[in-house]
Protein backbone atom coordinates (compact mmCIF):
# COMPACT_ATOMS: atom_id res chain seq x y z
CA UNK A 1 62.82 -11.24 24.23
CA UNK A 2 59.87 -9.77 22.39
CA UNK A 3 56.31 -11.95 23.66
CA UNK A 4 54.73 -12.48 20.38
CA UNK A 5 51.35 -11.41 19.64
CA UNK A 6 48.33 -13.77 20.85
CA UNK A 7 46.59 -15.46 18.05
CA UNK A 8 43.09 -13.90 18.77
CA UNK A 9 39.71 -15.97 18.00
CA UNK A 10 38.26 -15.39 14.52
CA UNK A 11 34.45 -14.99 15.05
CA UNK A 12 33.80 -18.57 14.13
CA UNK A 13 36.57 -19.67 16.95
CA UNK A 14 34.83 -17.10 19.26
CA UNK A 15 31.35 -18.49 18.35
CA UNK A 16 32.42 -21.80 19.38
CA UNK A 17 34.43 -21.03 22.65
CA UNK A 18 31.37 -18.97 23.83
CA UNK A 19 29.04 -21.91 23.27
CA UNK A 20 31.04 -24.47 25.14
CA UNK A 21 31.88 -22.66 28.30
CA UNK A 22 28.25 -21.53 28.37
CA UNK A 23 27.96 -25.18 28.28
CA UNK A 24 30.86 -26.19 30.64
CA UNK A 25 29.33 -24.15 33.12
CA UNK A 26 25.61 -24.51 32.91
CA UNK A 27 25.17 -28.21 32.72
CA UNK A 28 26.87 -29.13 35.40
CA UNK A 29 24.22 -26.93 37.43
CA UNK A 30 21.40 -28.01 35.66
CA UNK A 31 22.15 -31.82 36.53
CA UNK A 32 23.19 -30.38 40.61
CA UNK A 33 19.35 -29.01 40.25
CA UNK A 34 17.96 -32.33 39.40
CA UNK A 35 20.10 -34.38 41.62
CA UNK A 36 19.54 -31.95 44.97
CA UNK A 37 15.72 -32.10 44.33
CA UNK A 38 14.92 -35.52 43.52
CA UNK A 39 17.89 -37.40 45.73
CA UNK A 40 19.75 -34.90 47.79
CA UNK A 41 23.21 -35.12 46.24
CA UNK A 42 25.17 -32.83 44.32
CA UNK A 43 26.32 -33.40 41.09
CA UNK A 44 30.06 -34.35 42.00
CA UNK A 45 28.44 -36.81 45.44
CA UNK A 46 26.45 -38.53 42.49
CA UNK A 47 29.91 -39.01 40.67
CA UNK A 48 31.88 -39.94 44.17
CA UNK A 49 29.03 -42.75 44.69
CA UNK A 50 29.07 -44.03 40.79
CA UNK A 51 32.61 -44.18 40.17
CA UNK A 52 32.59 -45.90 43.74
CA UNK A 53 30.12 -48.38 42.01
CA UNK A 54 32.24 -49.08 39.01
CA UNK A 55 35.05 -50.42 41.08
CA UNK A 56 36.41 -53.70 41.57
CA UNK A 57 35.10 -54.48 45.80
CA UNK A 58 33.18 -51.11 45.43
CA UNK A 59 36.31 -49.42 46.34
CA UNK A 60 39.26 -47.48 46.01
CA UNK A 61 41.94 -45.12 47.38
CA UNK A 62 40.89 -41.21 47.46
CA UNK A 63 43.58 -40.08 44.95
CA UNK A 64 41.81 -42.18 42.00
CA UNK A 65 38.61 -41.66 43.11
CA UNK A 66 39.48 -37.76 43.08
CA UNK A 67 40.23 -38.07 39.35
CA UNK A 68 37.76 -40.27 38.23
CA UNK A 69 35.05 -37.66 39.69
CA UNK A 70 37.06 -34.85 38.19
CA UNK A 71 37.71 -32.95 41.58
CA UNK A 72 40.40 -32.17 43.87
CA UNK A 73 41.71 -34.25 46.50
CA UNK A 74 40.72 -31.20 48.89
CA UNK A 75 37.12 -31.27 47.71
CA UNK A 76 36.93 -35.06 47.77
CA UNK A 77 37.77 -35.09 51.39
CA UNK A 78 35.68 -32.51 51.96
CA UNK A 79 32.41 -34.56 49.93
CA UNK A 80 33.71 -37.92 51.39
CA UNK A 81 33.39 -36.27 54.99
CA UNK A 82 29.66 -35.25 53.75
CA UNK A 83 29.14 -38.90 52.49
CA UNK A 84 30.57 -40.59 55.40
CA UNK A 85 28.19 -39.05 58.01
CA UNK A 86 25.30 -40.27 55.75
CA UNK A 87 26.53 -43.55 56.35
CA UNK A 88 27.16 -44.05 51.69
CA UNK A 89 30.99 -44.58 51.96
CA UNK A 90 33.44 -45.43 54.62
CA UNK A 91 37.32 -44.37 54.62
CA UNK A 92 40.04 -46.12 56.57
CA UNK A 93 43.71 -46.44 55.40
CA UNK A 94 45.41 -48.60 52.47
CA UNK A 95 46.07 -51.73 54.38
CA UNK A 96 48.64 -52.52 51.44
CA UNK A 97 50.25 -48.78 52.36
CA UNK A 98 48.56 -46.49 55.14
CA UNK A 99 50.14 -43.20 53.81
CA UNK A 100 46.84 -43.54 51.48
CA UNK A 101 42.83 -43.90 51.96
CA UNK A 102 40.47 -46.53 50.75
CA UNK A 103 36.79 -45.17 50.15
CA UNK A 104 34.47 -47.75 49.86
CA UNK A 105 30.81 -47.67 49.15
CA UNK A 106 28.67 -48.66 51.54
CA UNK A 107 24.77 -50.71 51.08
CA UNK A 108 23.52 -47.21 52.16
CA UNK A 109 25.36 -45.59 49.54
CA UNK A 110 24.42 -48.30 46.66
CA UNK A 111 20.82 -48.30 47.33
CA UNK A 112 21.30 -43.94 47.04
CA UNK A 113 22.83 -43.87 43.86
CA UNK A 114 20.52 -47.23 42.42
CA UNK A 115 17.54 -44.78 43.65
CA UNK A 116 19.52 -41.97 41.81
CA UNK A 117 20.24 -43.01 38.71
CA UNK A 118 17.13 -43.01 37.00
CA UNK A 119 16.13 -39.69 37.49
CA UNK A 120 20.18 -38.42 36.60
CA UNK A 121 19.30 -40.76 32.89
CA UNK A 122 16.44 -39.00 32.61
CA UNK A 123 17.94 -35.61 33.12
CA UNK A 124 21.30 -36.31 30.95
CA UNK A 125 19.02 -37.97 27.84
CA UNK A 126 16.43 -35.26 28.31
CA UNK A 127 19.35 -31.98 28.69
CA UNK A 128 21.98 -33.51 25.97
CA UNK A 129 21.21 -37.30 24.28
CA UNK A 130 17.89 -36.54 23.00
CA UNK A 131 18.80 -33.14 22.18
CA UNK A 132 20.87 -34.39 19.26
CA UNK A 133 21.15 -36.98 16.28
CA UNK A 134 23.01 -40.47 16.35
CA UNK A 135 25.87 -38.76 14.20
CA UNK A 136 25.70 -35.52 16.25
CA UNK A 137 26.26 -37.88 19.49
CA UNK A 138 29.17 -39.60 17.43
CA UNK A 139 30.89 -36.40 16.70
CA UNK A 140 30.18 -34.92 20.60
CA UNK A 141 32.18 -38.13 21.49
CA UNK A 142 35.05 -37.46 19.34
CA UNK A 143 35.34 -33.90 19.72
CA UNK A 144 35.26 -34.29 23.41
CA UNK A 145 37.81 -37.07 23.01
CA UNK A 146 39.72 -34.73 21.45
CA UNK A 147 40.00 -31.82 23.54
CA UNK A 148 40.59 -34.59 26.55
CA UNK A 149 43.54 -35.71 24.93
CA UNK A 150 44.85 -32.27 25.49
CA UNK A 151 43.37 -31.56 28.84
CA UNK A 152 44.13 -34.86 30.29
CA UNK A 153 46.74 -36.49 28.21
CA UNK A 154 47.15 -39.14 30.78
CA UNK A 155 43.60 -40.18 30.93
CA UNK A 156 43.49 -39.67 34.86
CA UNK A 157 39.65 -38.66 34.76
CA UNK A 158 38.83 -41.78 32.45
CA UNK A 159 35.87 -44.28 33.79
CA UNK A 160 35.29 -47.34 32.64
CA UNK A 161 31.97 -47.38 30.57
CA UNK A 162 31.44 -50.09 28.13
CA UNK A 163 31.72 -50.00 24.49
């Protein structure tokens, strides 16, 4: 059977998929930069220790807590070890099933990411909210929306954040 031919970018489709992996790949350093100076924590602890925060009990077992901070299990357990010898989370098995893990935040951990915060606000409104119009935000929210329907269908990677 004959592979058919790709359907190549036109220049406005290449214009655009240039722009957002520039995107996908810079921002993500630029808020690491911010975090690492000003709190010591990466980008992806400061999402381990707020999706922590956003949980019923302040906790929750790994596997969720790997999606909701858009990582790998691997590199969760690898950021959770990181986290837990700071004293900001503790793990210890699913009491309701012990074949999984429970992280939970610790008062260490919320009075890191409370001390955190501001500074990451500061960073996201100054690097992307301020950076564009109320009906520019609107439209980043449901072109991202979008795409995510594709890339996660199942909404795996999904916080809560209120309306």
């Amino acid at each position: 059977m004959a592979r058919a031919e790709p359907r190549w970018l036109d220049p406005d489709e290449l214009q655009a998929w240039i722009a957002l992996s520039r995107l996908a790949v810079s921002l993500p350093g630029a808020l690491d930069t911010q975090l690492q100076r000003d709190s010591e924590l990466s980008f992806f602890e400061y999402m381990v220790l707020a999706m922590l925060t956003e949980q019923p009990h302040y906790q929750i077992r790994m596997s969720e807590l790997a999606a909701l901070a858009n990582g790998s299990l691997s590199r969760l357990s690898h950021v959770a070890r990181r986290l837990e010898s700071r004293g900001l989370i503790r793990r210890e098995p699913d009491p309701t099933d012990g074949r999984f893990t429970i992280a939970t935040i610790t008062q260490s951990g919320l009075a890191t990411v409370k001390a955190a915060a501001p500074g990451h606000v500061d960073e996201v409104r100054a690097l992307v909210i301020d950076a564009l119009t109320s009906a520019q935000l609107r439209q980043l929210r449901t072109i991202a929306d979008r795409v995510l329907e594709r890339v996660d269908p199942d909404s795996k990677t999904a916080p809560r954040v209120p309306e």
